[in-house]
C-alpha atoms as a PDB file:
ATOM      1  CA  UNK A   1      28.524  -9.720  11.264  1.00  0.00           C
ATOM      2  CA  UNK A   2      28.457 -11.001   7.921  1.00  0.00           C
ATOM      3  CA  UNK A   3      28.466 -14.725   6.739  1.00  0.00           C
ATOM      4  CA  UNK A   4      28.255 -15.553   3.587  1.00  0.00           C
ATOM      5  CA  UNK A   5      26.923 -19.090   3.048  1.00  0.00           C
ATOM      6  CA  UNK A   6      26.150 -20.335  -0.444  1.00  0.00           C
ATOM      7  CA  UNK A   7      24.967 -16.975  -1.662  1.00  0.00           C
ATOM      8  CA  UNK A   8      23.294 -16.002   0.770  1.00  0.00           C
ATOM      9  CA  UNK A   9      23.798 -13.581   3.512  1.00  0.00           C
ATOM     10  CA  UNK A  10      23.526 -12.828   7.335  1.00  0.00           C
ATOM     11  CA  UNK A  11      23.867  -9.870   8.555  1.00  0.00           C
ATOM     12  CA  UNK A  12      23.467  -9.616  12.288  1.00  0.00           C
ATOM     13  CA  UNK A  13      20.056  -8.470  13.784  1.00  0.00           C
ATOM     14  CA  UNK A  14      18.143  -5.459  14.022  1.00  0.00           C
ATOM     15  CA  UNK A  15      14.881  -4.055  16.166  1.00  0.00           C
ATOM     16  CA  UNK A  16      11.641  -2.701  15.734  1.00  0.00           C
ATOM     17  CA  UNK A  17      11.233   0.759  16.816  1.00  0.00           C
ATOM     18  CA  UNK A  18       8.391   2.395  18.127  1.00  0.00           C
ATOM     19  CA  UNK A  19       7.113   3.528  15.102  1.00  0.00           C
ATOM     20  CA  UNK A  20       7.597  -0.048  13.185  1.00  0.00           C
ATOM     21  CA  UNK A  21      11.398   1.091  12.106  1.00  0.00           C
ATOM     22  CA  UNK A  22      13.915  -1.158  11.390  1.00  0.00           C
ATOM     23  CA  UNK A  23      18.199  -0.363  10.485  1.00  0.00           C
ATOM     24  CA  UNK A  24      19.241  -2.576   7.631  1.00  0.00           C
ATOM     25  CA  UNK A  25      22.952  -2.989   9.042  1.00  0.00           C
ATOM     26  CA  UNK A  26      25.835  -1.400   7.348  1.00  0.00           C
ATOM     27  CA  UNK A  27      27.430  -4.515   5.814  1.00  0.00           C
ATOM     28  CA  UNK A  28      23.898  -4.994   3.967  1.00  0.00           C
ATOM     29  CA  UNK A  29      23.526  -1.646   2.801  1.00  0.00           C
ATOM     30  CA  UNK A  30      26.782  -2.001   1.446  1.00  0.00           C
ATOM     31  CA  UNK A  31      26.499  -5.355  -0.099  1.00  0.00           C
ATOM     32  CA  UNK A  32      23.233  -4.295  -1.919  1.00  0.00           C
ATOM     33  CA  UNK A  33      24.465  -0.661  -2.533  1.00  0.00           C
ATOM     34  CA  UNK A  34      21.411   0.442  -0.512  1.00  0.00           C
ATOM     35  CA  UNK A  35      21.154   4.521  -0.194  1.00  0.00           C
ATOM     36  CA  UNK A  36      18.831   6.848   1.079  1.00  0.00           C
ATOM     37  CA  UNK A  37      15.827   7.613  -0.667  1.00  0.00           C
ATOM     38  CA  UNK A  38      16.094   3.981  -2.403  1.00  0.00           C
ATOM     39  CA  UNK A  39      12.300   2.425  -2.629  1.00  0.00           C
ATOM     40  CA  UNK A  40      11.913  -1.412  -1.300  1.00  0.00           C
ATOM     41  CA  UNK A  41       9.358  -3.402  -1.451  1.00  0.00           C
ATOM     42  CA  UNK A  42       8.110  -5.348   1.566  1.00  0.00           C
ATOM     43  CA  UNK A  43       6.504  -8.833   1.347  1.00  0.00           C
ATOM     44  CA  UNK A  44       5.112 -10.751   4.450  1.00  0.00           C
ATOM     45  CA  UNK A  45       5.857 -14.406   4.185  1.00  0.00           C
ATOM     46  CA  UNK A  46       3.815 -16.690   6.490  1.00  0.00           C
ATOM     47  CA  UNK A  47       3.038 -15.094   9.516  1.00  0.00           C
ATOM     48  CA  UNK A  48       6.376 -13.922  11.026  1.00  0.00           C
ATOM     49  CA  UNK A  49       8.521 -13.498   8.282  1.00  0.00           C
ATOM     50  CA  UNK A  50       9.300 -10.386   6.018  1.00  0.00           C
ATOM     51  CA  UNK A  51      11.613  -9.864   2.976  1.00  0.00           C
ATOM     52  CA  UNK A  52      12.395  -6.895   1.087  1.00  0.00           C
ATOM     53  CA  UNK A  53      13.588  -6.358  -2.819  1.00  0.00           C
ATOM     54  CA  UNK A  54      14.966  -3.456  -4.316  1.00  0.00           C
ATOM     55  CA  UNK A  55      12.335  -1.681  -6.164  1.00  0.00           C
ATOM     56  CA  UNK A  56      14.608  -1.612  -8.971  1.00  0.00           C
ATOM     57  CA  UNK A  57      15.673  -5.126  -9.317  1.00  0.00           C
ATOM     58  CA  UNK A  58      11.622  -5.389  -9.297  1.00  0.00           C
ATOM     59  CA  UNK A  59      11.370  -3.789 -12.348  1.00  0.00           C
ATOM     60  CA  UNK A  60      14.743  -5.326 -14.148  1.00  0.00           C
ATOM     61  CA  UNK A  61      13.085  -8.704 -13.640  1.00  0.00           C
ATOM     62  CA  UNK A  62       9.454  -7.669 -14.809  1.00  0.00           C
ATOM     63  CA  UNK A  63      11.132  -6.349 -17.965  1.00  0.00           C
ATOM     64  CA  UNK A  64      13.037  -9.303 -18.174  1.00  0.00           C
ATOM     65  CA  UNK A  65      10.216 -11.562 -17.900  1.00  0.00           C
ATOM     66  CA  UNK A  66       7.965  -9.346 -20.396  1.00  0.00           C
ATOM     67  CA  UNK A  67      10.575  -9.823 -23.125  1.00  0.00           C
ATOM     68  CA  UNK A  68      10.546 -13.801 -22.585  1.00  0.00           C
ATOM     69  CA  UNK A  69       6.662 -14.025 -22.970  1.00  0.00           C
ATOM     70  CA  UNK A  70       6.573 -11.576 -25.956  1.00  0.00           C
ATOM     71  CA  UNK A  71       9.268 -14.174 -27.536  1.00  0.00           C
ATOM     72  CA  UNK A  72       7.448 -17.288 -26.639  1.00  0.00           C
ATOM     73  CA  UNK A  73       4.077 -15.861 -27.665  1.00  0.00           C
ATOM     74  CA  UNK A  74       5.907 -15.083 -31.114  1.00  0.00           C
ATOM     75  CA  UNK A  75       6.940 -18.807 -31.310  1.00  0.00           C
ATOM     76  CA  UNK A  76       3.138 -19.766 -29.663  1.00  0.00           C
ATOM     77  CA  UNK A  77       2.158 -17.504 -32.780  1.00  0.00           C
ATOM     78  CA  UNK A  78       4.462 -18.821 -35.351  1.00  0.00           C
ATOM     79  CA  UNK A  79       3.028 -22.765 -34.627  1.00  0.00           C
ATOM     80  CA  UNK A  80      -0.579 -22.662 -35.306  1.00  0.00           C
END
C-alpha cells in the first residue's frame, strides 16, 4: 500500500524480528531506489519513533551545506 499525500509517503507496515530486523516494503525500496548493500542511517526520534536517510543523500546535503557556509563566510569576510 502506497499513499502518497503531499509528498510524503506510506507504505504499509512492517515487524521487528527477533534479531531487531525490519523489511522496508517493496513499493519503498522502489520509490527510494533502495538496493542491497545500500548504507542508512538510523535516527531515534522521541522515544518510539525511528527514521532512516540514505547515507548518500547524507553526504549530498553536507556538501551542499559546506559550499553555502564557505560562500557566506566569503561575504562575512568581504564586510569587515
Amino acid at each position: 500500500m502506497n499513499k502518497k499525500q503531499s509528498g510524503k509517503n506510506f507504505y504499509g507496515t512492517t515487524n521487528v524480528g527477533s534479531k531487531g530486523q525490519v523489511v522496508i516494503p517493496v513499493a519503498a525500496r522502489k520509490n527510494m531506489k533502495l538496493k542491497k548493500g545500500d548504507r542508512l542511517l538510523v535516527f531515534g526520534m522521541h522515544e518510539d519513533m525511528v527514521a532512516m536517510i540514505k547515507l548518500s543523500q547524507v553526504e549530498k546535503i553536507a556538501s551542499h551545506l559546506s559550499e553555502k557556509l564557505k560562500m557566506i563566510d566569503e561575504v562575512i569576510r568581504k564586510n569587515k
